[in-house]
Protein backbone atom coordinates (compact mmCIF):
# COMPACT_ATOMS: atom_id res chain seq x y z
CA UNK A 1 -9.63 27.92 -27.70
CA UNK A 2 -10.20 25.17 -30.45
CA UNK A 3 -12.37 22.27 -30.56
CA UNK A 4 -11.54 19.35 -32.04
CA UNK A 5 -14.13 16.44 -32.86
CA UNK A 6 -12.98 13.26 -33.99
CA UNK A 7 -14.72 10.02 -35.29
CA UNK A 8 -17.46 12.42 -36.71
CA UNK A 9 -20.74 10.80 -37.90
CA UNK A 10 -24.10 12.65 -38.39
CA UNK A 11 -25.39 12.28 -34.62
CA UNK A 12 -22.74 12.26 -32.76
CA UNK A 13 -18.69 12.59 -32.22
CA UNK A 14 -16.81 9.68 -30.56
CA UNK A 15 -13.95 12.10 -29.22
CA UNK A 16 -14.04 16.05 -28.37
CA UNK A 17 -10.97 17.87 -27.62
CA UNK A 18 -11.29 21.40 -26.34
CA UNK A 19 -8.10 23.01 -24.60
CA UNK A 20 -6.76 19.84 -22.37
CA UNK A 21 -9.54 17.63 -21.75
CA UNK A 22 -11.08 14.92 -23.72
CA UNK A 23 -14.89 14.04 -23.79
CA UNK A 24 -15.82 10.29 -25.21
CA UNK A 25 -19.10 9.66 -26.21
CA UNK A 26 -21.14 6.96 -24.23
CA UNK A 27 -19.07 3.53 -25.27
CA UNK A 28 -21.17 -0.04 -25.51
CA UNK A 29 -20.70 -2.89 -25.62
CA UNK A 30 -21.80 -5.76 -28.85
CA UNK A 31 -25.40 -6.94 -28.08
CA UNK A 32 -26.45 -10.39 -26.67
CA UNK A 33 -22.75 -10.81 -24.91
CA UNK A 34 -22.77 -10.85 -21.07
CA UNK A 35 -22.05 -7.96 -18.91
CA UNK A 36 -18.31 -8.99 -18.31
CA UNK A 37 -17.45 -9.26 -21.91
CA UNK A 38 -19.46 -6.16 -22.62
CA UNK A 39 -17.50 -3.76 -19.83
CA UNK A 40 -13.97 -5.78 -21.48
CA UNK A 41 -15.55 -4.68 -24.67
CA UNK A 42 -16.23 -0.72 -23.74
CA UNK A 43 -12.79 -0.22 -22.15
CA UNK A 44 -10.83 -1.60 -24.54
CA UNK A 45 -12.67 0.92 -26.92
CA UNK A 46 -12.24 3.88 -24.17
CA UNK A 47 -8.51 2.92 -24.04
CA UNK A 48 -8.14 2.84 -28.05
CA UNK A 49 -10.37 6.66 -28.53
CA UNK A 50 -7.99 8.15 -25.41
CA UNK A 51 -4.63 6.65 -27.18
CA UNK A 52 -6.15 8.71 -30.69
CA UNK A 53 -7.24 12.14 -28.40
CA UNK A 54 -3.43 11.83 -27.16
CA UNK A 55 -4.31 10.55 -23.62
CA UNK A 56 -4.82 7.36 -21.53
CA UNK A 57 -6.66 6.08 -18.70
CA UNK A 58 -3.99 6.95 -16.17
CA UNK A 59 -5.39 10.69 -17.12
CA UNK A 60 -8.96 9.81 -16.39
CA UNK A 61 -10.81 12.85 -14.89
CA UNK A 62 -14.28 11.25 -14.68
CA UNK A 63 -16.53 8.08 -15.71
CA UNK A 64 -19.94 7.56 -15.92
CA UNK A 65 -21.19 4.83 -16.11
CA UNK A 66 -24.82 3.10 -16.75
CA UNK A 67 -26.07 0.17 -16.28
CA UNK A 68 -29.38 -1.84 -17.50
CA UNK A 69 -29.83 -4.06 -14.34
CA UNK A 70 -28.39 -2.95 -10.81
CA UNK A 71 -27.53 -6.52 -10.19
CA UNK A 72 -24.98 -6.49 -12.46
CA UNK A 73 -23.01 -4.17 -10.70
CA UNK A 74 -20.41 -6.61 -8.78
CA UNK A 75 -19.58 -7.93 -12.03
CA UNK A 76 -18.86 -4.89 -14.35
CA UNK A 77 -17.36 -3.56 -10.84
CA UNK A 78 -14.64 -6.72 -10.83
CA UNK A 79 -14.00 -6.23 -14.67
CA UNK A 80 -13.92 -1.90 -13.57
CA UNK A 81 -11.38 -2.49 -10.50
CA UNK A 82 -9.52 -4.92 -12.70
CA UNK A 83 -8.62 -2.34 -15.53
CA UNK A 84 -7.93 0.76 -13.18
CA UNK A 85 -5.78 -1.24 -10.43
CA UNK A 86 -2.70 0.18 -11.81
CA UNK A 87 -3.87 3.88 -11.98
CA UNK A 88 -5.26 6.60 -9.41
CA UNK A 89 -8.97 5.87 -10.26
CA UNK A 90 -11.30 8.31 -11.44
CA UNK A 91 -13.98 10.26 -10.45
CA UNK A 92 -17.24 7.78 -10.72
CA UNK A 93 -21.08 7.50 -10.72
CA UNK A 94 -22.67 4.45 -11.38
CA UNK A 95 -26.67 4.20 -12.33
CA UNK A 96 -29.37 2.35 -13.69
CA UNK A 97 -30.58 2.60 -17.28
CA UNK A 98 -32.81 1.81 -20.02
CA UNK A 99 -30.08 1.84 -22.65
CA UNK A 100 -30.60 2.11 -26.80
CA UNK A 101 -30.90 -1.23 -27.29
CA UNK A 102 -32.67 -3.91 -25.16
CA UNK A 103 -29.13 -6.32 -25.31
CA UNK A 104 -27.12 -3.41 -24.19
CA UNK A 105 -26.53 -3.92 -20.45
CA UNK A 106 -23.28 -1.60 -19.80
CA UNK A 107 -22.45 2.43 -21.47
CA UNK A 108 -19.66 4.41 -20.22
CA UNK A 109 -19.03 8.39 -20.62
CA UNK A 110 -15.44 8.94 -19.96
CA UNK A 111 -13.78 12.89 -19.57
CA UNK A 112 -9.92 12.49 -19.55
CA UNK A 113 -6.90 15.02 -19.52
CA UNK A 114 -4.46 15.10 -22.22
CA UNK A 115 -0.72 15.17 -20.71
């Protein structure tokens, strides 16, 4: 079975494609934005690397997702239910982080089928 990496750069790939599923690297946010623009940010990249892999989120298989500061959780969660209120939700853990960079307050992982 083949494996297909997209958006190659010399750490990581942004998509991986082996058989049916699709793996997305860890999406961010841009720095120094607040945690609701930041989660708007991420999924509207997650949505944009599924649509290239030949999925979308109503094929989600699992998210991940990290968070700098617990008590931010209500707020990425109303932006979260928001964007998945249409959809059978996925599979989810939710943690706390130190992320790369010290403005960074939101990552997401994201495995997906392709239909």
């Amino acid at each position: 079975m083949s494996i297909i990496k997209k958006q190659t750069g010399p750490r990581m790939s942004q998509i991986v494609i082996h058989g049916d599923t699709v793996y997305l690297s860890g999406q961010v946010g841009d720095v120094n934005t607040d945690i609701t623009t930041q989660t708007k940010t991420v999924l509207t990249k997650i949505e944009n690397l599924l649509q290239e892999a030949g999925s979308s989120k109503e094929h989600l298989l699992s998210a991940t997702i990290w968070l700098k500061d617990m008590n931010d959780f209500a707020a990425m969660n109303s932006v979260w239910d928001d964007w998945v209120k249409d959809i059978i939700p996925p599979a989810r853990a939710c943690g706390e982080s130190k992320l790369a960079h010290e403005s960074l307050l939101v990552e997401i992982t994201i495995t997906a089928a392709i239909a």
